[in-house]
Protein backbone atom coordinates (compact mmCIF):
# COMPACT_ATOMS: atom_id res chain seq x y z
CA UNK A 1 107.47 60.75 132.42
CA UNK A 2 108.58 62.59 135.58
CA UNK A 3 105.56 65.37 136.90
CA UNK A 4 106.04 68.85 136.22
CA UNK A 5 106.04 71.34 139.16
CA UNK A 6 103.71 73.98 139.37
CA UNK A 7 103.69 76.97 141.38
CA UNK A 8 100.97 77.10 144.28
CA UNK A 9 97.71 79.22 143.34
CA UNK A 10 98.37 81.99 146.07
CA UNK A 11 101.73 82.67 144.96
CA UNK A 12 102.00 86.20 143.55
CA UNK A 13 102.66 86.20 139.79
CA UNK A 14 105.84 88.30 139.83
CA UNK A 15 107.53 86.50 142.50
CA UNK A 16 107.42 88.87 144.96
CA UNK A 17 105.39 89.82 147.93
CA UNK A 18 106.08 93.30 147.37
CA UNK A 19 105.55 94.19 143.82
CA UNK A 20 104.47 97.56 142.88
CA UNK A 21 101.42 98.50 140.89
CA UNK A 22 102.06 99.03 137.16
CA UNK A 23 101.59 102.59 136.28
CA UNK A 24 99.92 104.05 133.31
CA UNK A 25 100.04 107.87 132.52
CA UNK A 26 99.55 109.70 129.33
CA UNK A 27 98.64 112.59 127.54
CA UNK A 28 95.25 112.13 125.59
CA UNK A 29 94.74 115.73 124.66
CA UNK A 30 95.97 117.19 122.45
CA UNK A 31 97.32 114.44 120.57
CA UNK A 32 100.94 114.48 119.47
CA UNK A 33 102.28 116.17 116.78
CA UNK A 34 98.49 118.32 116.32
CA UNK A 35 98.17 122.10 115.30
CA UNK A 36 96.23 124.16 117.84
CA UNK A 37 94.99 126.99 115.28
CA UNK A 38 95.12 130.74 115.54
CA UNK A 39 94.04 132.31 118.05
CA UNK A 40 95.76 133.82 121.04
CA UNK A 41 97.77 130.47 122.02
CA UNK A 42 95.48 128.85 124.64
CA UNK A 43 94.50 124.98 124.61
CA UNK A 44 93.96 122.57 127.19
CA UNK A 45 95.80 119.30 128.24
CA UNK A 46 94.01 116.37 129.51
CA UNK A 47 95.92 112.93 130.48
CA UNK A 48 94.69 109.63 132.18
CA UNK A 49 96.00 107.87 134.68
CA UNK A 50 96.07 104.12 136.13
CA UNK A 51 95.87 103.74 138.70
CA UNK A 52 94.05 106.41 140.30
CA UNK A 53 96.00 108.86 142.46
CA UNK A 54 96.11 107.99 145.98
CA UNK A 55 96.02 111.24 148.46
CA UNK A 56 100.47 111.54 148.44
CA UNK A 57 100.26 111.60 144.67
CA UNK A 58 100.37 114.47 142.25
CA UNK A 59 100.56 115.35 138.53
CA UNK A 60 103.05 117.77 136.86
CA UNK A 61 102.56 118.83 133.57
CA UNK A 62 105.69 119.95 131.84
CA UNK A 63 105.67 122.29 128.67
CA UNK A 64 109.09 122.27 126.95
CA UNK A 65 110.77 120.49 130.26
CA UNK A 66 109.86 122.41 132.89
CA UNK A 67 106.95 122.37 134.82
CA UNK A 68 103.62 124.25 134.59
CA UNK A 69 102.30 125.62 137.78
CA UNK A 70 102.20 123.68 141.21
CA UNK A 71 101.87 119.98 141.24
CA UNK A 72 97.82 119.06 141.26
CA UNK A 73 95.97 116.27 141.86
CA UNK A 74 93.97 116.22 138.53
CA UNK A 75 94.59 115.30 135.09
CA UNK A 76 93.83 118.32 133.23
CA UNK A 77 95.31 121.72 132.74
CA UNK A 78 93.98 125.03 130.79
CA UNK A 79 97.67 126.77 129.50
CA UNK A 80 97.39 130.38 128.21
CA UNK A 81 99.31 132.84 125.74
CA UNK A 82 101.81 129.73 124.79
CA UNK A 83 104.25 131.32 122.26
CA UNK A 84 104.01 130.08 118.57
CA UNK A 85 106.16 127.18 117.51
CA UNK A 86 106.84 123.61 118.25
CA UNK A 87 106.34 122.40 122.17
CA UNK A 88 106.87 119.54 123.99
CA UNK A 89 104.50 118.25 126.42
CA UNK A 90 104.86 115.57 129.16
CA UNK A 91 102.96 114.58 131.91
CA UNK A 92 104.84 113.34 135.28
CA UNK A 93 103.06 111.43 138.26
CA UNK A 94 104.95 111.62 141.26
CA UNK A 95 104.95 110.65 144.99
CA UNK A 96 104.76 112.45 148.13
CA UNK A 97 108.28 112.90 148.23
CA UNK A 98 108.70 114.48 144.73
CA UNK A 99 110.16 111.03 143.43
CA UNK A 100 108.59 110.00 139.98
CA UNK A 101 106.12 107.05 139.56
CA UNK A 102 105.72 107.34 135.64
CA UNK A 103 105.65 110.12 133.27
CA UNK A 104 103.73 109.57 129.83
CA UNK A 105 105.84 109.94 126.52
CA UNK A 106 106.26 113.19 124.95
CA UNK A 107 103.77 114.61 122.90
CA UNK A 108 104.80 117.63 120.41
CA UNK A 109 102.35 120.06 119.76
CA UNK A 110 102.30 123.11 116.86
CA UNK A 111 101.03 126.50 117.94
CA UNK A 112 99.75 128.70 115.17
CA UNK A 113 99.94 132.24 116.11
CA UNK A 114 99.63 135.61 113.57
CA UNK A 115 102.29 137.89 113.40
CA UNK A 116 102.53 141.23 112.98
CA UNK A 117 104.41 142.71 110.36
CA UNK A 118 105.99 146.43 111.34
């Protein structure tokens, strides 16, 4: 039987010299489709990352699609006075330039609130 070729040991797995890292980013609090309870609306969102950040990189959290606050460099953010209801939440990592590097999958969250009746 003829040999079978095999690729040399040093050669990357992907085939290419210049593969970029595989990103991991999601939300890990609160998890999707949870209640926050009543109170005034305030909960925090935590997500983790691989691989860590380098110093370009930044995190947006978006409520609903559009972003909270200023791009940070940490994985956690403390939101206040959200308005009762369902909301989406994603979390984006992105370059220097604003371009995105990975963005977890969206998490929907409930928001108990009381109401007052007039």
């Amino acid at each position: 039987t003829p040999a079978i070729a095999t690729a040399p040991e040093d050669v990357d797995k992907t085939g290419r010299a210049d593969a970029l890292p595989s990103y991991v980013t999601r939300i890990v609090y609160p998890a999707s489709e949870s209640t926050i309870p009543m109170g005034p609306g305030d909960f925090v969102v935590e997500a983790e990352i691989s691989p860590r950040l380098d110093s370009e990189e930044q995190l947006i959290l978006l409520l609903d699609g559009k972003a909270v606050g200023a791009p940070q460099p940490f994985p956690r953010w403390q939101l206040t006075n959200i308005f009762r209801g369902a909301h989406r939440l994603q979390v984006v990592r992105v370059n220097e330039t604003g371009a995105e590097q990975s963005k977890s999958t969206e998490h929907t969250v409930y928001i108990m609130r009381p109401t007052v009746n007039r």
